[in-house]
PDB file of N, CA and C in Angstrom:
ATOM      1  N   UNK A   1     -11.458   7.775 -21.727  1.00  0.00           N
ATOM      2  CA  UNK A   1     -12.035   7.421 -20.448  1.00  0.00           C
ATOM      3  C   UNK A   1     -12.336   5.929 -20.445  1.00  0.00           C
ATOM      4  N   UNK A   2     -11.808   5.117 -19.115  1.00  0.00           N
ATOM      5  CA  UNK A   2     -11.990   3.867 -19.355  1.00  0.00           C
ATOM      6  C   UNK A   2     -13.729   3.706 -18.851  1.00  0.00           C
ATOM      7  N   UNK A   3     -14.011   2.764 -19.790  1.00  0.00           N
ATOM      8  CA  UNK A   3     -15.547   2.006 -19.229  1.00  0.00           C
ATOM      9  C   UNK A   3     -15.467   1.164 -18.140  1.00  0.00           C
ATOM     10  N   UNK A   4     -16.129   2.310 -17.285  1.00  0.00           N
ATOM     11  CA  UNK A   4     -17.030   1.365 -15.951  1.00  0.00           C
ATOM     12  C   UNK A   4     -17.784   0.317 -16.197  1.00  0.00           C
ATOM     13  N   UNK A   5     -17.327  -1.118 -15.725  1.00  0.00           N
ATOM     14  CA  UNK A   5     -18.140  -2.628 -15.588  1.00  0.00           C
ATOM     15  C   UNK A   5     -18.483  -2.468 -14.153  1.00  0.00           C
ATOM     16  N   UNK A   6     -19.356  -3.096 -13.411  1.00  0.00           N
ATOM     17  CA  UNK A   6     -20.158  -3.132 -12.437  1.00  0.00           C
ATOM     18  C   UNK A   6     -20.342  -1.743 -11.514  1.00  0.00           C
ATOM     19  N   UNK A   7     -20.213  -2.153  -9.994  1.00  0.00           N
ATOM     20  CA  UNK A   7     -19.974  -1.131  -9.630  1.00  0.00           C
ATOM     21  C   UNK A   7     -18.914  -0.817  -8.569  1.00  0.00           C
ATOM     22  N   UNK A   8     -18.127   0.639  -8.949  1.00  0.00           N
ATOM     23  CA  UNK A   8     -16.645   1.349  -8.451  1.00  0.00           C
ATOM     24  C   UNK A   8     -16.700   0.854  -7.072  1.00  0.00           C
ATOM     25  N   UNK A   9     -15.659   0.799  -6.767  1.00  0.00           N
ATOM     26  CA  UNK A   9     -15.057   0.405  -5.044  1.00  0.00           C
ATOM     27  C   UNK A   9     -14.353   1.330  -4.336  1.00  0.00           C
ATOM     28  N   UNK A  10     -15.002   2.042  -3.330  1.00  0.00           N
ATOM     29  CA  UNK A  10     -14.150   3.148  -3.005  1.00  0.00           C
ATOM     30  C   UNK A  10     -13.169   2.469  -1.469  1.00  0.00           C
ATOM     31  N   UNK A  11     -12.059   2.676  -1.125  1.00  0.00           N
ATOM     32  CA  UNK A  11     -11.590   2.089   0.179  1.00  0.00           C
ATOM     33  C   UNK A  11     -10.696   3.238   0.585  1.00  0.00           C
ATOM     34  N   UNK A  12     -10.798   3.131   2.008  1.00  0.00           N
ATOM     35  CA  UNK A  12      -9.709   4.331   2.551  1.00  0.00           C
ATOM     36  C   UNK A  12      -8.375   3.342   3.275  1.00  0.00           C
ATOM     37  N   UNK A  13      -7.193   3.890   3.301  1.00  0.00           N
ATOM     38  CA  UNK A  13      -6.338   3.209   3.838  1.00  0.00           C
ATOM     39  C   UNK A  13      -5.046   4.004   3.979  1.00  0.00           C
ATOM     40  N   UNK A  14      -4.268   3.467   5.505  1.00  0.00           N
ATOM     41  CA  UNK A  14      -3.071   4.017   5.504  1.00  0.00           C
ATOM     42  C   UNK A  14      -2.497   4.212   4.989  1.00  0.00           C
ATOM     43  N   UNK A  15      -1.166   5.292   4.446  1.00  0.00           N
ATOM     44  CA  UNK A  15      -0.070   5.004   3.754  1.00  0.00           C
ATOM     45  C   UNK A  15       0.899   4.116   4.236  1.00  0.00           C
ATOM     46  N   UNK A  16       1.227   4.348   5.548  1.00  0.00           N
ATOM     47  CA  UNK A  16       2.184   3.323   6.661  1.00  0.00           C
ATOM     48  C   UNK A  16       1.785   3.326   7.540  1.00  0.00           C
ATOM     49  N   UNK A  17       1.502   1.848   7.906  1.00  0.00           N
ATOM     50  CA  UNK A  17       0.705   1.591   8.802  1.00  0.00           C
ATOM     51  C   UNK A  17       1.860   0.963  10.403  1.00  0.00           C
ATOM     52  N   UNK A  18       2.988   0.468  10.064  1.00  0.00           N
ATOM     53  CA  UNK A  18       4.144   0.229  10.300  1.00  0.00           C
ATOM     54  C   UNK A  18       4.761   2.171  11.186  1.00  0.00           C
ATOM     55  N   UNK A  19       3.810   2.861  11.633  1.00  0.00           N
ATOM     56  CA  UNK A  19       5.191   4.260  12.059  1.00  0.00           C
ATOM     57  C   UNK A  19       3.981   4.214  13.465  1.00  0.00           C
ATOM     58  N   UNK A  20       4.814   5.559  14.443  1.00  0.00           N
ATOM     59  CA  UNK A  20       4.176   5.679  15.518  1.00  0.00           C
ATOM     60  C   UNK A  20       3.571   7.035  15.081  1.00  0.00           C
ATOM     61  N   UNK A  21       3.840   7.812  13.879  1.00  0.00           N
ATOM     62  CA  UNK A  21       3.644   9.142  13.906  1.00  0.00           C
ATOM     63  C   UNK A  21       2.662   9.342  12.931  1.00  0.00           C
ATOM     64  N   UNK A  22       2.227  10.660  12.702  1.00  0.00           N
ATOM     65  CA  UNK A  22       0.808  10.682  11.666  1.00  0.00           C
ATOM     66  C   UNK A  22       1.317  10.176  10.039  1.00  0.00           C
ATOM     67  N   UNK A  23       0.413   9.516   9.775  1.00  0.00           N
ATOM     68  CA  UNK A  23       0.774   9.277   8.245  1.00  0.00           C
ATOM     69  C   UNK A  23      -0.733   9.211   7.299  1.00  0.00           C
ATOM     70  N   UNK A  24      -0.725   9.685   6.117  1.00  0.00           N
ATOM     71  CA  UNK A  24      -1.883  10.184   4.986  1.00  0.00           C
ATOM     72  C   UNK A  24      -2.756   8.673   4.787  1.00  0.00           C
ATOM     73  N   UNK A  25      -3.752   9.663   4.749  1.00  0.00           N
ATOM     74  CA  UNK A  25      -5.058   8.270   4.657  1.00  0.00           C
ATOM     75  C   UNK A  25      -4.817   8.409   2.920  1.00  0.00           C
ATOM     76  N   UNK A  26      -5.229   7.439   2.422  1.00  0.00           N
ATOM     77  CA  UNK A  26      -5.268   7.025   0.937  1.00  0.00           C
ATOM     78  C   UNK A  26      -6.595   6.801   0.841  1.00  0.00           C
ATOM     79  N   UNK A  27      -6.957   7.323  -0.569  1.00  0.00           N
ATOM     80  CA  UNK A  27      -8.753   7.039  -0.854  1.00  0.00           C
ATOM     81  C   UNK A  27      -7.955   6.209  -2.337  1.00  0.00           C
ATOM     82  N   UNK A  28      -8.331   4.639  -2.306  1.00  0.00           N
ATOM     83  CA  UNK A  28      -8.091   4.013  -3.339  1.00  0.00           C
ATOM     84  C   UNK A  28      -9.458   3.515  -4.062  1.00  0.00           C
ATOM     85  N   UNK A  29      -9.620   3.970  -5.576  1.00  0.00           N
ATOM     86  CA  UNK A  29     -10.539   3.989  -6.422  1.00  0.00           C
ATOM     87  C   UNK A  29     -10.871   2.645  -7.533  1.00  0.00           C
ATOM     88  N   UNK A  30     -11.582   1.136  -7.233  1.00  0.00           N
ATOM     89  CA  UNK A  30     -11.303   0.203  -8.345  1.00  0.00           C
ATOM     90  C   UNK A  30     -12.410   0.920  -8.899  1.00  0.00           C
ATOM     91  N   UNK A  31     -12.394   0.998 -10.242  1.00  0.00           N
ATOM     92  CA  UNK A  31     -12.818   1.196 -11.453  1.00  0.00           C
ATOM     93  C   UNK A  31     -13.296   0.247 -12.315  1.00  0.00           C
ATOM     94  N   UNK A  32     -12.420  -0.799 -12.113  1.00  0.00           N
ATOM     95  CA  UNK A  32     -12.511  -2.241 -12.805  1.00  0.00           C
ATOM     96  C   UNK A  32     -11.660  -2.881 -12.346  1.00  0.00           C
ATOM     97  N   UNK A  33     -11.830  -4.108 -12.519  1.00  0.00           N
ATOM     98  CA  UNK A  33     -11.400  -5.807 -12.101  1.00  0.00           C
ATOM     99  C   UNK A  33      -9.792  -5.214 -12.219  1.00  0.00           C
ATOM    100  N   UNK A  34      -9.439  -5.151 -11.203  1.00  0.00           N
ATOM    101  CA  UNK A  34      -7.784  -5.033 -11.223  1.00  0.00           C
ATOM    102  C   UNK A  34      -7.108  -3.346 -12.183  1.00  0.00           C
ATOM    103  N   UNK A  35      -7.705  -2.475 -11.756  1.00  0.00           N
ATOM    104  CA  UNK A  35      -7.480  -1.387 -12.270  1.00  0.00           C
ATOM    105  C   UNK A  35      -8.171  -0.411 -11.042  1.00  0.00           C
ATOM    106  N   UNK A  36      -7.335   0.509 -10.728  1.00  0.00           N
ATOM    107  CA  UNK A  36      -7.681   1.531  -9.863  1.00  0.00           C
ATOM    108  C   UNK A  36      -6.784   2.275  -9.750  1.00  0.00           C
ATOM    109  N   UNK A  37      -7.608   3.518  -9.101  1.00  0.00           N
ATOM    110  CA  UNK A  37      -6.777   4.635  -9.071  1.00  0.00           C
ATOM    111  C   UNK A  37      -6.310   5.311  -6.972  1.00  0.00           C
ATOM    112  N   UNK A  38      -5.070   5.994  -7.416  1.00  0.00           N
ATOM    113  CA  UNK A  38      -5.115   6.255  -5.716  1.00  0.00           C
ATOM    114  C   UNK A  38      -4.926   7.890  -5.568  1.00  0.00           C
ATOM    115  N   UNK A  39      -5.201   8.282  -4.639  1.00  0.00           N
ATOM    116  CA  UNK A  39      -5.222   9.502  -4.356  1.00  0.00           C
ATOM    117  C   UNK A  39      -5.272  10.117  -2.784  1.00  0.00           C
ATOM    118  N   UNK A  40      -4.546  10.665  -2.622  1.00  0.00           N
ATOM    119  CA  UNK A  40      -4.274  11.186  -0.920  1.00  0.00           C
ATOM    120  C   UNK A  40      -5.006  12.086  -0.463  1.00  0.00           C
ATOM    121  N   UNK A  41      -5.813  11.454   0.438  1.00  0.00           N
ATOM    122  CA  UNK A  41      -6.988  12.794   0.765  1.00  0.00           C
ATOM    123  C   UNK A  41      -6.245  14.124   1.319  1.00  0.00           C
ATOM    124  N   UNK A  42      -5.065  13.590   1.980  1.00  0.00           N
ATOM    125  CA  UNK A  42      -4.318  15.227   2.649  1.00  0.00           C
ATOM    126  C   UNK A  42      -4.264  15.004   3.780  1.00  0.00           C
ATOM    127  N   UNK A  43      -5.033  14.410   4.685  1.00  0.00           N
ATOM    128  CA  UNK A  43      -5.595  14.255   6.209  1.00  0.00           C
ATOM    129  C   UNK A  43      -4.154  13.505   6.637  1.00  0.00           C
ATOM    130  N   UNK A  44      -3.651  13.529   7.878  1.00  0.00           N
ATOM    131  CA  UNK A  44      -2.586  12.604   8.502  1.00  0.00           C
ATOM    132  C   UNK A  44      -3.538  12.111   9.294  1.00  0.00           C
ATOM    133  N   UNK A  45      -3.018  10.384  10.059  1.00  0.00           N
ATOM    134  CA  UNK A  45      -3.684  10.106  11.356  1.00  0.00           C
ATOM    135  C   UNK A  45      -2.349   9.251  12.019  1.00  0.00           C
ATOM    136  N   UNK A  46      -2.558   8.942  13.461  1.00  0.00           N
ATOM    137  CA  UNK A  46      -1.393   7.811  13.467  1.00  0.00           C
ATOM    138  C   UNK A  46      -2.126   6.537  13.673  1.00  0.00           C
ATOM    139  N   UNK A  47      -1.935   5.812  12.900  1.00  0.00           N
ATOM    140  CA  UNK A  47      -2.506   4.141  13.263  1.00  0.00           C
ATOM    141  C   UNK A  47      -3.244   3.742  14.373  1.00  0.00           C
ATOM    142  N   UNK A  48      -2.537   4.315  15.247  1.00  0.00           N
ATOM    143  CA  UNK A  48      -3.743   4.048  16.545  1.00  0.00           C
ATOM    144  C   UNK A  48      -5.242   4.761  16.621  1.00  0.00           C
ATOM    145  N   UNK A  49      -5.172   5.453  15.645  1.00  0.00           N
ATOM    146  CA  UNK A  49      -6.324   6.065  15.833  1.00  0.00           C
ATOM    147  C   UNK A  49      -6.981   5.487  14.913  1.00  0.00           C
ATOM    148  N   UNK A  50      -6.692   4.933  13.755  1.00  0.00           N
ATOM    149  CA  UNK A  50      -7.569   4.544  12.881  1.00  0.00           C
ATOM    150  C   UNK A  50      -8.240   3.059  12.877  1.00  0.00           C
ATOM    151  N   UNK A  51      -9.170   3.373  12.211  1.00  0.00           N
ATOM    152  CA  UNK A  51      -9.792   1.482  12.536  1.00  0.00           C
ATOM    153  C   UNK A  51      -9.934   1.117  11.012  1.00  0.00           C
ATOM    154  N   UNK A  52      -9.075  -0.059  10.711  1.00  0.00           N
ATOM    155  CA  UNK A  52      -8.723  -0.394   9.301  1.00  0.00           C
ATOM    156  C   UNK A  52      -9.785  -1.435   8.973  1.00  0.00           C
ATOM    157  N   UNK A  53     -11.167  -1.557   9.825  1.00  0.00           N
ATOM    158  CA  UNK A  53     -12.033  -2.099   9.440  1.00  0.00           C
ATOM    159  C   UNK A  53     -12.843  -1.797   8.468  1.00  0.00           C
ATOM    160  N   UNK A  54     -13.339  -0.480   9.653  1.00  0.00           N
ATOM    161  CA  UNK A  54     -14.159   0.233   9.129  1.00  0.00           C
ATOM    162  C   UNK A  54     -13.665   1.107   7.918  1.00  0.00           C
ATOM    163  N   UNK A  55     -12.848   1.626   8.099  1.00  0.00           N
ATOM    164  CA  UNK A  55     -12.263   2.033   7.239  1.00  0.00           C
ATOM    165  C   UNK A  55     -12.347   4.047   7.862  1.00  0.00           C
ATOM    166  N   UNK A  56     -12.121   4.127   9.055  1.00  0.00           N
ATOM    167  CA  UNK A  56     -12.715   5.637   9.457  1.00  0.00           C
ATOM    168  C   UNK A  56     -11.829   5.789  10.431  1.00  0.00           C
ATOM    169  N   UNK A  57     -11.647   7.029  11.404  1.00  0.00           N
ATOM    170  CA  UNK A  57     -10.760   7.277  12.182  1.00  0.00           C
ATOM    171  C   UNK A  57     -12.197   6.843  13.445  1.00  0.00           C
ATOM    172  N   UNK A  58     -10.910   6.679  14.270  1.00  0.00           N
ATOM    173  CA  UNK A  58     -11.990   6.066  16.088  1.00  0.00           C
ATOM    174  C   UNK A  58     -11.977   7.126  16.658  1.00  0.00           C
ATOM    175  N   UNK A  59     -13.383   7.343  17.461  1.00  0.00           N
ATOM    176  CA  UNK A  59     -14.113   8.023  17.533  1.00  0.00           C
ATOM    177  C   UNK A  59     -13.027   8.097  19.853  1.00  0.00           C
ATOM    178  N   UNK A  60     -11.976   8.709  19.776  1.00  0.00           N
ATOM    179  CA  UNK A  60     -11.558   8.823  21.132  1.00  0.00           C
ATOM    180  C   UNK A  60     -11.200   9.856  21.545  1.00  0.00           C
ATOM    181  N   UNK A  61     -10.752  10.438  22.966  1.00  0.00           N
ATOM    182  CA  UNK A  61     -10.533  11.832  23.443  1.00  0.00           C
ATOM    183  C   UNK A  61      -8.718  11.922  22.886  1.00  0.00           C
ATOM    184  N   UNK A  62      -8.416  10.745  22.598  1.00  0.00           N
ATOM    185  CA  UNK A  62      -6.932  11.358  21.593  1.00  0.00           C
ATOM    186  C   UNK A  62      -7.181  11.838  20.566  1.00  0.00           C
ATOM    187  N   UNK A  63      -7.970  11.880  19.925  1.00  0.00           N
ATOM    188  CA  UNK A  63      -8.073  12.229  18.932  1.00  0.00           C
ATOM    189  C   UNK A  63      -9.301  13.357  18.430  1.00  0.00           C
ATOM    190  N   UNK A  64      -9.759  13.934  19.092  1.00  0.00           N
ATOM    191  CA  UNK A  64     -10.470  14.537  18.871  1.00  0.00           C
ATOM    192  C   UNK A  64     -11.646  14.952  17.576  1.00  0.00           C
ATOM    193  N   UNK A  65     -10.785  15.264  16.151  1.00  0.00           N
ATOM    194  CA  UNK A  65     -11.231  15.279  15.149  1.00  0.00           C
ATOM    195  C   UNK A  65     -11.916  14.254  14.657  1.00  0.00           C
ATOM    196  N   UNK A  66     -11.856  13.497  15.030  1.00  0.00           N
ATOM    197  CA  UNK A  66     -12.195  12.041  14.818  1.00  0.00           C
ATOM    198  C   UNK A  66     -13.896  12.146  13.984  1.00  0.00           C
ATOM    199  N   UNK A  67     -15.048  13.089  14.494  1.00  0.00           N
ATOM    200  CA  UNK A  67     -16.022  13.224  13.901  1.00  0.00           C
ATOM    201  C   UNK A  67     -15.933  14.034  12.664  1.00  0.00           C
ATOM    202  N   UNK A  68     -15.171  15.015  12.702  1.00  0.00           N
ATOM    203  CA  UNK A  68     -15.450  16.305  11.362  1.00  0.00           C
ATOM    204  C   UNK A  68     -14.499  15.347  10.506  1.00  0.00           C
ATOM    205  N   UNK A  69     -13.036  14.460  10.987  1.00  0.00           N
ATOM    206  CA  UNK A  69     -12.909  13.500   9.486  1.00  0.00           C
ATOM    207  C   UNK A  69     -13.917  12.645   8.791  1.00  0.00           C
ATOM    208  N   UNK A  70     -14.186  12.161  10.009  1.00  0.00           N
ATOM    209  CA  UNK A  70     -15.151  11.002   8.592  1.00  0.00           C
ATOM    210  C   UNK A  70     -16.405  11.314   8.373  1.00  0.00           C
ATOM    211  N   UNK A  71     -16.595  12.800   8.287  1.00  0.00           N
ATOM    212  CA  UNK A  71     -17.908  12.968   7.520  1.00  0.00           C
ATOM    213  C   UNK A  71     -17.661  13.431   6.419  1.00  0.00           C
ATOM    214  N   UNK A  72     -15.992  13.985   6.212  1.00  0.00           N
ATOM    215  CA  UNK A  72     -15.296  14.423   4.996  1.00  0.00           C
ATOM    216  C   UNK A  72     -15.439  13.406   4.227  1.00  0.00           C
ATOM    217  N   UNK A  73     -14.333  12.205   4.951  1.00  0.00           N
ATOM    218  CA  UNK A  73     -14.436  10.864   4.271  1.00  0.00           C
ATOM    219  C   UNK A  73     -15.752  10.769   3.398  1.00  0.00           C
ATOM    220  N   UNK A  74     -17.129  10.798   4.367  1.00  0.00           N
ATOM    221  CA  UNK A  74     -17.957   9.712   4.109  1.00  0.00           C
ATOM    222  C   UNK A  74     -18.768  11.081   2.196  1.00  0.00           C
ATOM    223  N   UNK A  75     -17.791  12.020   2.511  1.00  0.00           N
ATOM    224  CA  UNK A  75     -18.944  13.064   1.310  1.00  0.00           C
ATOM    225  C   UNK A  75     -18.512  12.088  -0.035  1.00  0.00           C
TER     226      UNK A  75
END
């Protein structure tokens, strides 16, 4: 098991952010200074729905789910 230095960085992010159609949010894990891990939460969204700020799906009547994802996200 590698040793944790400071503290982990969790970020969510598109797989392709480049399509019109749903594509898998990524939960990417730094661990350490240039070392991380990635893993696909499962969820699709299409780009328009997501806000790559925040890092969460937008909260609109296209999208409906928009609340029950990112409380998944946020567990």
């Amino acid at each position: 098991m590698p040793k944790i230095i400071g503290f982990p960085k969790v970020r969510f992010n598109l797989f392709d952010w480049n399509t019109n159609q749903e594509t898998y949010i990524i939960l990417y894990y730094q661990y350490r200074k240039g070392e991380r891990l990635k893993f696909s939460t499962g969820w699709k969204i299409k780009p328009s729905d997501w806000d790559g700020r925040k890092q969460r799906a937008r909260q609109s009547k296209r999208f409906e789910d928009s609340v029950y994802l990112n409380s998944h996200l946020n567990k």
